[in-house]
Every structure is written in structure tokens, then in C-alpha cells.
PDB file of N, CA and C in Angstrom:
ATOM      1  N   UNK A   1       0.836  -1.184   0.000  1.00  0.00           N
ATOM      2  CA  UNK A   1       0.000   0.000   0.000  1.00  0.00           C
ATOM      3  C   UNK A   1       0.883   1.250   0.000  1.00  0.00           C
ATOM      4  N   UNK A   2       0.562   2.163  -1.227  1.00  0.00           N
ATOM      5  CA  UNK A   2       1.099   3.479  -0.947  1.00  0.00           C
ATOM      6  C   UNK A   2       0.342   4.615   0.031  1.00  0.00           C
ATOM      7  N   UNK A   3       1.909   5.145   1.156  1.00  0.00           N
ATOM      8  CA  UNK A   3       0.951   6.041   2.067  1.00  0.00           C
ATOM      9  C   UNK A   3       1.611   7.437   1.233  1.00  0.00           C
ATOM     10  N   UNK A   4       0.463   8.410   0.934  1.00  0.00           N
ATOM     11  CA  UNK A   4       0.676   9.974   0.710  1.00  0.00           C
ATOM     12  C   UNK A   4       1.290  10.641   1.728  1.00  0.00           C
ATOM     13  N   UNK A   5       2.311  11.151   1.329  1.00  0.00           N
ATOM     14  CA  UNK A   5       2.884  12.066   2.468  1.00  0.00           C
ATOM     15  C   UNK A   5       2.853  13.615   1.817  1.00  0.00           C
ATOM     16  N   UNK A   6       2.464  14.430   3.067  1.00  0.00           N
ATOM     17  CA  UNK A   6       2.782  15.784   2.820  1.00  0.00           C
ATOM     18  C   UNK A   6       3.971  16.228   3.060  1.00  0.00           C
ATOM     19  N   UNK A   7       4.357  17.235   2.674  1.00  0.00           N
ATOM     20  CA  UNK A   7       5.912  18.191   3.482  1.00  0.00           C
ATOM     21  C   UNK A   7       5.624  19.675   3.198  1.00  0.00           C
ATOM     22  N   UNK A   8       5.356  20.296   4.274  1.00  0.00           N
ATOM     23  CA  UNK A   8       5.176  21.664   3.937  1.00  0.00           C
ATOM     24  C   UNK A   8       6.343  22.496   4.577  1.00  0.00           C
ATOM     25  N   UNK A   9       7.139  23.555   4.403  1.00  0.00           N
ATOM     26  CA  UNK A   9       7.763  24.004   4.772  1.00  0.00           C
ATOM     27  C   UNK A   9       7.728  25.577   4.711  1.00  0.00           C
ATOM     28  N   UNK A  10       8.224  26.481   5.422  1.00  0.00           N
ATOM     29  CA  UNK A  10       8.075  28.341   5.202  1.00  0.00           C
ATOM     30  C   UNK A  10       9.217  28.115   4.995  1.00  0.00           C
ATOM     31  N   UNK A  11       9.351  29.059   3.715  1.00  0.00           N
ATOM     32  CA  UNK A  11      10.822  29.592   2.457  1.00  0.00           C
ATOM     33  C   UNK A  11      12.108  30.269   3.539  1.00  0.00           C
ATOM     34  N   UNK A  12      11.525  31.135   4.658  1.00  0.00           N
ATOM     35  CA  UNK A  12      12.608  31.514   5.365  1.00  0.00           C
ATOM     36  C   UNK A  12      12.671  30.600   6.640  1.00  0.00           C
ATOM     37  N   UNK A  13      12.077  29.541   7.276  1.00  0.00           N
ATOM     38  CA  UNK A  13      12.376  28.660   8.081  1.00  0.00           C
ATOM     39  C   UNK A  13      13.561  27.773   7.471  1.00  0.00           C
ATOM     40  N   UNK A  14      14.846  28.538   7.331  1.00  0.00           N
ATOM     41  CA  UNK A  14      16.137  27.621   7.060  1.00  0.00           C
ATOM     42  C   UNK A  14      16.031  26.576   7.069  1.00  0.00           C
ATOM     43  N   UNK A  15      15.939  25.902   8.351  1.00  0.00           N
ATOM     44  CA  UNK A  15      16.219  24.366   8.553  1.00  0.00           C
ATOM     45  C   UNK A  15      15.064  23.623   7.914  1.00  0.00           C
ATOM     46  N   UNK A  16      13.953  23.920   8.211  1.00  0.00           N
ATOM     47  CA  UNK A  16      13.008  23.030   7.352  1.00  0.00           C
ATOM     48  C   UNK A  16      12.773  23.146   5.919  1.00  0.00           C
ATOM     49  N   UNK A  17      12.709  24.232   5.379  1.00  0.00           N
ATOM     50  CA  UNK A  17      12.939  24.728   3.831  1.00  0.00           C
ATOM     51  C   UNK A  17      14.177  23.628   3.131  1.00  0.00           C
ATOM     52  N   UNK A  18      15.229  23.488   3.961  1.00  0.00           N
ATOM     53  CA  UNK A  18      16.226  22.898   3.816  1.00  0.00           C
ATOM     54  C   UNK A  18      16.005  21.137   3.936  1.00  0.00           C
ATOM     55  N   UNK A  19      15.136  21.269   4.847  1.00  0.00           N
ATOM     56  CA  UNK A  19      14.816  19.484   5.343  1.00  0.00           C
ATOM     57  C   UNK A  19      13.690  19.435   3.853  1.00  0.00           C
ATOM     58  N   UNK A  20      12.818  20.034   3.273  1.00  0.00           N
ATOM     59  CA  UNK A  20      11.841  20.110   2.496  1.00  0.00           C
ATOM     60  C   UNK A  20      12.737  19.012   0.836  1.00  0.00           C
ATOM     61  N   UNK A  21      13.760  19.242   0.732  1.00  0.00           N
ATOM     62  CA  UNK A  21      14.200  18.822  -0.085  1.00  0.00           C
ATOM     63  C   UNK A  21      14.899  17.663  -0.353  1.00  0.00           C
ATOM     64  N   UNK A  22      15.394  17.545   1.217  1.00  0.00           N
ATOM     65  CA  UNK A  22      15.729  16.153   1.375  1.00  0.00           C
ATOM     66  C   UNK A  22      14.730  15.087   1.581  1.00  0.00           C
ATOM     67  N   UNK A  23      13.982  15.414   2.148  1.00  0.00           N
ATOM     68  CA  UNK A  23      12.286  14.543   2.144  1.00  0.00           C
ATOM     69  C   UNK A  23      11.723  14.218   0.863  1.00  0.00           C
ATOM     70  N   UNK A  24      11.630  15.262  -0.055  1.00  0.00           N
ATOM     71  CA  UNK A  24      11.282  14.828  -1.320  1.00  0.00           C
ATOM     72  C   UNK A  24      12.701  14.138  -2.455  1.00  0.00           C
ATOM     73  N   UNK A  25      13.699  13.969  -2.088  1.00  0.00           N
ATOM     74  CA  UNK A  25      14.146  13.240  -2.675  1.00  0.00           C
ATOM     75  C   UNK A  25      14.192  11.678  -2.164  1.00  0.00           C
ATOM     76  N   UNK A  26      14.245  11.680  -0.432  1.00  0.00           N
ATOM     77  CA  UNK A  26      14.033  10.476   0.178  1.00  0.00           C
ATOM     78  C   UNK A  26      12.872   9.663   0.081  1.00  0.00           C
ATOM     79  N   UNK A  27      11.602  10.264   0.241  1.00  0.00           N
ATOM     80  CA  UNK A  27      10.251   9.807   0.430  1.00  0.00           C
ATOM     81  C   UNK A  27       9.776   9.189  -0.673  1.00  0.00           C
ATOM     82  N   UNK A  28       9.577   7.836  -1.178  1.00  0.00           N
ATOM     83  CA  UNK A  28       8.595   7.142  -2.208  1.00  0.00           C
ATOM     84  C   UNK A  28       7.607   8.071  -2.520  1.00  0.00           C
ATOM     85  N   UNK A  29       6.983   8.719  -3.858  1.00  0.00           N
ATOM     86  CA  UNK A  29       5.477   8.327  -3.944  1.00  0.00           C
ATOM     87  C   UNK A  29       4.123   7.517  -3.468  1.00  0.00           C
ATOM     88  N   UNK A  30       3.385   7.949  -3.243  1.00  0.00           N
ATOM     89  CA  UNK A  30       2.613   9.844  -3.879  1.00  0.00           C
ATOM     90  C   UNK A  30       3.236  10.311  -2.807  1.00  0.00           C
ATOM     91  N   UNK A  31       4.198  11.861  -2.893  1.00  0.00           N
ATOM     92  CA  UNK A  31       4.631  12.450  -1.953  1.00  0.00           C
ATOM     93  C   UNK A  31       3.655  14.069  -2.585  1.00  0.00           C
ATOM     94  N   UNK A  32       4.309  14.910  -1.787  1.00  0.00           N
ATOM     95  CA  UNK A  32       3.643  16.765  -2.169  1.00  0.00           C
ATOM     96  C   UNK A  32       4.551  17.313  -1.426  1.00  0.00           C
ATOM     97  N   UNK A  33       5.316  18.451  -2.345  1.00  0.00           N
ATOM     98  CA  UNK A  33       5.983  19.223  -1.261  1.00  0.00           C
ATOM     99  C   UNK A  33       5.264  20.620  -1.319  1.00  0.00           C
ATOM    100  N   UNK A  34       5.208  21.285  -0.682  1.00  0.00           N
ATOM    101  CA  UNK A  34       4.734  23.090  -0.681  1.00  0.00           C
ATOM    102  C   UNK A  34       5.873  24.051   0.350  1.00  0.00           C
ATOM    103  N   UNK A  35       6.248  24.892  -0.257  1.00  0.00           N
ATOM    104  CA  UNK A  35       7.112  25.790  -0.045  1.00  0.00           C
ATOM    105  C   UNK A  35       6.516  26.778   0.373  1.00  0.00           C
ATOM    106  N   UNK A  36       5.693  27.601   1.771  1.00  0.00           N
ATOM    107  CA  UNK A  36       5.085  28.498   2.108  1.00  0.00           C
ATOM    108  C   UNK A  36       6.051  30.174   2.044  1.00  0.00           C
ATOM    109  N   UNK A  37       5.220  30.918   1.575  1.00  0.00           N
ATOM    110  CA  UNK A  37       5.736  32.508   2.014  1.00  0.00           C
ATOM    111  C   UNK A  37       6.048  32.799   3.180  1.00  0.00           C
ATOM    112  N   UNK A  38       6.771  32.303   4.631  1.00  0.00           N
ATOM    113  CA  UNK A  38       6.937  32.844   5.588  1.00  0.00           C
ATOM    114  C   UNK A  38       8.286  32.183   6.108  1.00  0.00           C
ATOM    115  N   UNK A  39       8.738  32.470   7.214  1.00  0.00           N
ATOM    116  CA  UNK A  39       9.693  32.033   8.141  1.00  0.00           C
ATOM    117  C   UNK A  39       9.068  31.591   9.526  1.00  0.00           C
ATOM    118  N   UNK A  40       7.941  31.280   9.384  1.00  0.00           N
ATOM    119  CA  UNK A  40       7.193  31.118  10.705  1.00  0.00           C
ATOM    120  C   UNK A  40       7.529  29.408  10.456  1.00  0.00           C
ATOM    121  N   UNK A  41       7.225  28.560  11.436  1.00  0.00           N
ATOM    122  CA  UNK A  41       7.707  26.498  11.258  1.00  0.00           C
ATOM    123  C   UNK A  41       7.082  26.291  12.177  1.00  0.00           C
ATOM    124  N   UNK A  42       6.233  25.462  11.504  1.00  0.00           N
ATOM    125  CA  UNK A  42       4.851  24.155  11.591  1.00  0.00           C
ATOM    126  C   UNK A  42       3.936  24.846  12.106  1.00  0.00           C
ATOM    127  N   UNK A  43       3.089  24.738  13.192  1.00  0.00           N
ATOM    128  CA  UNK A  43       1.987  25.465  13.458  1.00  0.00           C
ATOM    129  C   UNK A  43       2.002  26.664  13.932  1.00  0.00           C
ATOM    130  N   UNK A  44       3.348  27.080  14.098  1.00  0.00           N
ATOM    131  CA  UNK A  44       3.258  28.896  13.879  1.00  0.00           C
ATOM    132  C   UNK A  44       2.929  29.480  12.827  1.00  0.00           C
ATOM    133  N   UNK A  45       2.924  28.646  11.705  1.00  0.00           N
ATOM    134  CA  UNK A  45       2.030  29.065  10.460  1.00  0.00           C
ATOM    135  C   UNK A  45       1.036  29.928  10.338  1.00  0.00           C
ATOM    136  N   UNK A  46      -0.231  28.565  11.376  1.00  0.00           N
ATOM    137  CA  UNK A  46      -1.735  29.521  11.588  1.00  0.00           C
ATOM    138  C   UNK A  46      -1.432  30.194  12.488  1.00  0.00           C
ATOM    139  N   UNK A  47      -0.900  30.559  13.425  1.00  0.00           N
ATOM    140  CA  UNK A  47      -1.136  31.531  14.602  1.00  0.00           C
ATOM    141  C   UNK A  47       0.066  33.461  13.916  1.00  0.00           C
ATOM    142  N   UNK A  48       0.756  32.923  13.443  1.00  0.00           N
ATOM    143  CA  UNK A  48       2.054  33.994  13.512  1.00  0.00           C
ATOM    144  C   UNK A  48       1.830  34.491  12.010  1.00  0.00           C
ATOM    145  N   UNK A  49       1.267  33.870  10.723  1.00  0.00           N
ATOM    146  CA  UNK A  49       2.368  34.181   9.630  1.00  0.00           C
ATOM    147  C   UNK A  49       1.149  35.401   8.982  1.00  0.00           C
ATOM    148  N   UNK A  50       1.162  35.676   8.322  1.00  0.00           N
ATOM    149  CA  UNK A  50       0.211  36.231   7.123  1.00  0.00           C
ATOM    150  C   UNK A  50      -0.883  35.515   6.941  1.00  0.00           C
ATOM    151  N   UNK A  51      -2.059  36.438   7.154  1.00  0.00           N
ATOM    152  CA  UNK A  51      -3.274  35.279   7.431  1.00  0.00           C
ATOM    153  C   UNK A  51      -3.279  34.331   5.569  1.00  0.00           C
ATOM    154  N   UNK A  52      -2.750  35.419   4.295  1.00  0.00           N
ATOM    155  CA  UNK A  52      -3.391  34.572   3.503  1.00  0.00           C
ATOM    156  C   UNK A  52      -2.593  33.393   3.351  1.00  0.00           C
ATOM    157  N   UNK A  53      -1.419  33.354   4.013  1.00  0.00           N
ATOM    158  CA  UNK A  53      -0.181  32.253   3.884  1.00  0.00           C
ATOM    159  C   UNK A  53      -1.077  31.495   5.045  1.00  0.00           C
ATOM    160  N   UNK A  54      -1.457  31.218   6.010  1.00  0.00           N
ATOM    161  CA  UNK A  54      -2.441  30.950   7.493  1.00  0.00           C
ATOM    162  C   UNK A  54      -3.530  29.944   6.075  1.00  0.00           C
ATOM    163  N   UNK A  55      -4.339  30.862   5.707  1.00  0.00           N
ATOM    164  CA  UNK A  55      -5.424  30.209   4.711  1.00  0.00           C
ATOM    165  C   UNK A  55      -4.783  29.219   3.819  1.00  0.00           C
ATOM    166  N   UNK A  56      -3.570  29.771   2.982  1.00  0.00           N
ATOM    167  CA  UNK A  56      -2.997  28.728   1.746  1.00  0.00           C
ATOM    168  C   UNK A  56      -2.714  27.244   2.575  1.00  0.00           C
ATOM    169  N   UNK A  57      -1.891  27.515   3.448  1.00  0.00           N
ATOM    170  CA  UNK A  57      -1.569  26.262   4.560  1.00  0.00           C
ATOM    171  C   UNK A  57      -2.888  25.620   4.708  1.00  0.00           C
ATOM    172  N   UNK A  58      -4.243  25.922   5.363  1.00  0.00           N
ATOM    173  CA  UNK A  58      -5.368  25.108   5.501  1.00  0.00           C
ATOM    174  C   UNK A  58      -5.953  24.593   4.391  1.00  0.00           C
ATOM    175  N   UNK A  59      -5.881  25.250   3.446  1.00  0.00           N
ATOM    176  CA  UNK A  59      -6.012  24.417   2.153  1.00  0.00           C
ATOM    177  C   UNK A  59      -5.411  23.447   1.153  1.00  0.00           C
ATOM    178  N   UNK A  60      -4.350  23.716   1.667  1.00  0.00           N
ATOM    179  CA  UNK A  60      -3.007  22.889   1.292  1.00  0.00           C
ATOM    180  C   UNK A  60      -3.476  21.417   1.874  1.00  0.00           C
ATOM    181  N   UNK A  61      -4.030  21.741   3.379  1.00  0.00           N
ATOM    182  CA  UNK A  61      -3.935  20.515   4.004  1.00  0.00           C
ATOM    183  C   UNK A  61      -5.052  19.661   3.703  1.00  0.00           C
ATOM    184  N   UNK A  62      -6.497  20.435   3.592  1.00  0.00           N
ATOM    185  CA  UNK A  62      -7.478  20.160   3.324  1.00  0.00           C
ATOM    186  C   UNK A  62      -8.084  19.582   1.435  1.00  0.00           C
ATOM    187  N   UNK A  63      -7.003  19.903   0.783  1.00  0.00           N
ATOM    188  CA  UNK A  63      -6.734  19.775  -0.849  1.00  0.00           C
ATOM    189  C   UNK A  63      -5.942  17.935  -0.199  1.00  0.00           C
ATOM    190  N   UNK A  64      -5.266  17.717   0.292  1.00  0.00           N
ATOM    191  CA  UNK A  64      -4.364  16.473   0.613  1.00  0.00           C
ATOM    192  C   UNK A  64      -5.261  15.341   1.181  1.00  0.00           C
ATOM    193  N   UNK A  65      -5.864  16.026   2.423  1.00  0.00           N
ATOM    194  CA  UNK A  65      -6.869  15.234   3.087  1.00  0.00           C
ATOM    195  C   UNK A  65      -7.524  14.605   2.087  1.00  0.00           C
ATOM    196  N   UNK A  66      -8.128  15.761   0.991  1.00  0.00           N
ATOM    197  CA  UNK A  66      -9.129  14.748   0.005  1.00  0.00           C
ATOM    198  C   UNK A  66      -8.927  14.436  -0.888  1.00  0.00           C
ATOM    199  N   UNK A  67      -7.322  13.469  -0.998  1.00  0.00           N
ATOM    200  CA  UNK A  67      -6.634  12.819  -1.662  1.00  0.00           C
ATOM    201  C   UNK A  67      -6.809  11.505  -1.470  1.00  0.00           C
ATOM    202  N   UNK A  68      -7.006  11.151  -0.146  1.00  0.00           N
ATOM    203  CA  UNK A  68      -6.710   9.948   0.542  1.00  0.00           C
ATOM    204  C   UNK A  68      -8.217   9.637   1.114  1.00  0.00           C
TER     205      UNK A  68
END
């Protein structure tokens, strides 16, 4: 069975922006990567970043969810 994985990362969160690429070369298919507009990492997303970067992220997740 293939499991879908997400990887989302914010463009100025160095380390994960950075981890974002090694995941998608490591991770089997179906993978998704998304590269967010902020420096905010993982759920400082919704609370800290730009609400429409806040919105793109919930849809991002919610577009994935109804993948699977």
C-alpha cells in the first residue's frame, strides 16, 4: 500500500525549507511538497504568519486530506 505524504515548509524557516528537499528526494510516492511565504515552522504558520499564507496552509492541508 502506498501512504501519501505531505511536506510543507516556510521559504525563510532555514532548517526546514532545507529538510523540504531532502524529504522529497528520500520519500517514495505519492509524496507533495509546498514551499510556504513565511519564516514562521509548523503550526506557527496559523497563529504567527500572514493570514493569507495561514489560509494557503489550511487548504493545502485540506486539498491532501481529500486525496486519501
Amino acid at each position: 500500500m502506498l501512504v501519501p505524504k505531505l511536506f510543507v515548509a516556510g521559504e525563510s524557516d532555514q532548517d526546514a525549507a532545507a529538510l523540504l528537499s531532502v524529504f522529497d528526494r528520500a520519500a517514495p510516492s505519492p509524496k507533495e511538497t509546498v514551499l510556504l511565504a513565511t519564516g514562521e515552522h509548523g503550526t506557527e504558520i496559523l497563529t504567527y504568519a500572514d493570514p493569507s499564507v495561514a489560509d494557503e496552509l489550511r487548504q493545502t492541508v485540506l486539498d491532501f486530506l481529500g486525496t486519501i
